[in-house]
Protein backbone atom coordinates (compact mmCIF):
# COMPACT_ATOMS: atom_id res chain seq x y z
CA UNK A 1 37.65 51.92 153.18
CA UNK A 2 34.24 53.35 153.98
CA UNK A 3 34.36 56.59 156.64
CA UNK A 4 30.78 57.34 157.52
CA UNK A 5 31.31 60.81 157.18
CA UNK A 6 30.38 59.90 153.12
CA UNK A 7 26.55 59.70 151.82
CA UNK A 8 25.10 56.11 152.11
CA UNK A 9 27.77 54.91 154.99
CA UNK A 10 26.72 54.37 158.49
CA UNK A 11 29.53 53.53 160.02
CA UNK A 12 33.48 53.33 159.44
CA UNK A 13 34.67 49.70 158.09
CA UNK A 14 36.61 48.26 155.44
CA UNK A 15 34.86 46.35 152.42
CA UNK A 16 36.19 43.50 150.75
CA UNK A 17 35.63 41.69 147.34
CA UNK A 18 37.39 38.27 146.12
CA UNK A 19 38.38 38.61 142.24
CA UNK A 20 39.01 34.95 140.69
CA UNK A 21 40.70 36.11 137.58
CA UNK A 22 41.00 32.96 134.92
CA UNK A 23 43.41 33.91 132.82
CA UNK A 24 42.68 31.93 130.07
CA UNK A 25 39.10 32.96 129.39
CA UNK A 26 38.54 35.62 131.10
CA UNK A 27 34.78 35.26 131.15
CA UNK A 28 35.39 32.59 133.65
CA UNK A 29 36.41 35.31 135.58
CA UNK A 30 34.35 36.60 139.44
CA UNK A 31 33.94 38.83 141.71
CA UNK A 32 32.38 38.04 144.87
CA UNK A 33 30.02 40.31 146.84
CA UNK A 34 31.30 42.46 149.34
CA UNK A 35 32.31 41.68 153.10
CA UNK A 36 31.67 44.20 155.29
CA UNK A 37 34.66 44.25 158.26
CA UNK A 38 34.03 46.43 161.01
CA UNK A 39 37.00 49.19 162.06
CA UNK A 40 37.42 51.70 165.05
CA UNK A 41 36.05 54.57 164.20
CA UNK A 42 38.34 56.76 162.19
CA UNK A 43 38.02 60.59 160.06
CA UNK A 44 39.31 59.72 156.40
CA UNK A 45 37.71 63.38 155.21
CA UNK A 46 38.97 66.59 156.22
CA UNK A 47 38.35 69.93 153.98
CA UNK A 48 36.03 69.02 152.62
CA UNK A 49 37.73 66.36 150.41
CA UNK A 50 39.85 68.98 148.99
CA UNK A 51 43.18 68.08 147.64
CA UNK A 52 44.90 70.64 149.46
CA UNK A 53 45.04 69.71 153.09
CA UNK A 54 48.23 70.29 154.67
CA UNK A 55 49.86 73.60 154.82
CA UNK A 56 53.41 73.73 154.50
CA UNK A 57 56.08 75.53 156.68
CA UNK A 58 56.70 78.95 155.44
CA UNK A 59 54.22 78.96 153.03
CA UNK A 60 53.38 78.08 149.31
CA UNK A 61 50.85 76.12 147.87
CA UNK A 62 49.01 73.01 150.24
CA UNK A 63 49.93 69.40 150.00
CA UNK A 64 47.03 66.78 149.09
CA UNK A 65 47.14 64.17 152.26
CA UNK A 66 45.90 61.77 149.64
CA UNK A 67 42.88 61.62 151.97
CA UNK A 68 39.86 58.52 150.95
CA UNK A 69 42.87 56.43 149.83
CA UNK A 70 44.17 52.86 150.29
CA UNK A 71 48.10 54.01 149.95
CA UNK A 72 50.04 52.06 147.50
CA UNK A 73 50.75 49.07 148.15
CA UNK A 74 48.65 46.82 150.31
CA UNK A 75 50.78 43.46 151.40
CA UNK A 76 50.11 40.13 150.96
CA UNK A 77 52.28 37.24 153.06
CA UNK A 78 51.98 33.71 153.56
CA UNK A 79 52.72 32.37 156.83
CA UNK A 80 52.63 28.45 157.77
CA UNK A 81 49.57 29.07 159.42
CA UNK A 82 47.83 31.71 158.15
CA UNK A 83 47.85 34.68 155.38
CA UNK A 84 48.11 38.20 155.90
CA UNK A 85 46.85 41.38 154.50
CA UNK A 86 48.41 45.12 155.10
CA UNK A 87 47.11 47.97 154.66
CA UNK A 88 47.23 51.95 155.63
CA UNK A 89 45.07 55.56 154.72
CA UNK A 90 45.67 58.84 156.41
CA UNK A 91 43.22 60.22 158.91
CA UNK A 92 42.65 63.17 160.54
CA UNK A 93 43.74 62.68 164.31
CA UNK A 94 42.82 65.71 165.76
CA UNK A 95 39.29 65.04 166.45
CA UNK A 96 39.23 68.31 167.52
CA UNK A 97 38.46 71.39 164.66
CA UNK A 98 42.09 71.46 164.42
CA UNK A 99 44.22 69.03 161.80
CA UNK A 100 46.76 66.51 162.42
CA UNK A 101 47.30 63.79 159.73
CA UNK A 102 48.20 59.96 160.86
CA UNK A 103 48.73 56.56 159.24
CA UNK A 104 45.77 54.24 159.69
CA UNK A 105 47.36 51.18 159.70
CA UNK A 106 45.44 47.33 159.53
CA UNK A 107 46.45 43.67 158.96
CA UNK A 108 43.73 40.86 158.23
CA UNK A 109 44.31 37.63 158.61
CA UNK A 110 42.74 34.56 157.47
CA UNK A 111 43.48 30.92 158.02
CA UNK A 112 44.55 29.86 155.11
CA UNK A 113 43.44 30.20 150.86
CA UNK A 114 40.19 30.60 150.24
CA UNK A 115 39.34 31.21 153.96
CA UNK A 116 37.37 34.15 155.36
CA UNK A 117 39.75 37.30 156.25
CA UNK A 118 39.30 39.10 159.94
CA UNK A 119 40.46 41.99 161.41
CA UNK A 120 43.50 40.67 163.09
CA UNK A 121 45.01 44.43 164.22
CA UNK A 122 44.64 47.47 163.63
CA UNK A 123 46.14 51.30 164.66
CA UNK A 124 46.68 54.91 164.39
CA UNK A 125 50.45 56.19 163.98
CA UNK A 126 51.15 60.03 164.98
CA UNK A 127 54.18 61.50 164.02
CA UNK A 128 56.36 62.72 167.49
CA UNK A 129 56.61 66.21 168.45
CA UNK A 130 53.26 66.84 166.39
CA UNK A 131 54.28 66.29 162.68
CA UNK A 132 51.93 65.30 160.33
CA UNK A 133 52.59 61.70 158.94
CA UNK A 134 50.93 60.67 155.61
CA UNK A 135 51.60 59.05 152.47
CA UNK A 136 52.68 55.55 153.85
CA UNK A 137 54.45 52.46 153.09
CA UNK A 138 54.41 48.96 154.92
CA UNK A 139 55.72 45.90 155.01
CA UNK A 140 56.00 42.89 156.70
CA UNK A 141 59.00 40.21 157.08
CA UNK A 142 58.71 36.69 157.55
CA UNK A 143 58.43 37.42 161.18
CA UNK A 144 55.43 39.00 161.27
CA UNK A 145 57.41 42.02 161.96
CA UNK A 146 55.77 45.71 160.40
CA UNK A 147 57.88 48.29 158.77
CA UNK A 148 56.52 51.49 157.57
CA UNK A 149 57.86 54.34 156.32
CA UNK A 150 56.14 58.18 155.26
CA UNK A 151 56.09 61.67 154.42
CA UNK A 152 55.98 64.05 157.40
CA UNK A 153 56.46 67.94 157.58
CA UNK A 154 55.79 70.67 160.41
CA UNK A 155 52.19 70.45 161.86
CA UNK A 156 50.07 72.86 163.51
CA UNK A 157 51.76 72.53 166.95
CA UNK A 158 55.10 71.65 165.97
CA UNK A 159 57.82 74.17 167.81
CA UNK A 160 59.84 74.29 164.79
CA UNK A 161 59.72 74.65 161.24
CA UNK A 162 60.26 70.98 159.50
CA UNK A 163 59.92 70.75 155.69
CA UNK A 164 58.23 67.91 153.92
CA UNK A 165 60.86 64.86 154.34
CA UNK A 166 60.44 60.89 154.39
């Protein structure tokens, strides 16, 4: 992920490399240059980049949103007619001065091996009731069906107090 808001980037997208990995001599091995995909605009820094980001209910010390991340794990699928790619980050939401983290969620797609990969789809998850969601997990069946699962806690507008959970 690239969020313009760093030095050197112009404009939010997602960069990709292919690694050919030989595993018998490795110096057979290569990467390719980057592609460059293009993304709706998203904000993948908030505080400053600090790793303390998200207050929690009641006090004591700040949670790290894991902000300028790729969460663990992207996932891979093969499909009859095409492959798949899933990803997620957190983002700030609130575009406002305030601070709500979301899941950034995105699948490319390409046609089959060795083809070029495409944004196929791509959103923004907000926890209800105004929860912070962040720290995310997804996955896809042989449907083409997304799961996803995350931390969430009380965020700034939430009515009551809700401690970090999954």
């Amino acid at each position: 992920m690239q969020d313009d808001a760093w030095s050197g980037v112009s404009s939010d997208h997602i960069k990709l490399w292919t690694i050919d990995v030989d595993w018998v001599n490795s110096g057979n091995s290569t990467v390719s240059a980057s592609t460059q995909i293009s993304v709706t605009p998203f904000i993948g820094v908030f505080d400053g980049g600090s790793f303390s980001n998200l207050t929690q209910p009641g006090g004591g010390s700040a949670i790290d949103a894991l902000q300028a991340t790729i969460m663990n794990q992207a996932q891979f699928r093969k499909f009859g007619s095409h492959n798949s790619a899933l990803f997620n980050f957190v983002v700030d939401t609130d575009v406002g001065s305030g601070e709500l983290v979301g899941v950034r969620w995105i699948e490319f797609r390409q046609g089959g091996d060795n083809q070029p990969r495409s944004l196929f789809q791509e959103g923004t998850y907000t926890a209800p009731d105004g929860k912070h969601a962040w720290n995310a997990s997804l996955a896809m069946d042989g449907q083409g069906n997304i799961g996803m699962g995350y931390s969430s806690m009380s965020g700034p507008t939430t009515s009551s107090t809700i401690r970090v959970s999954s």
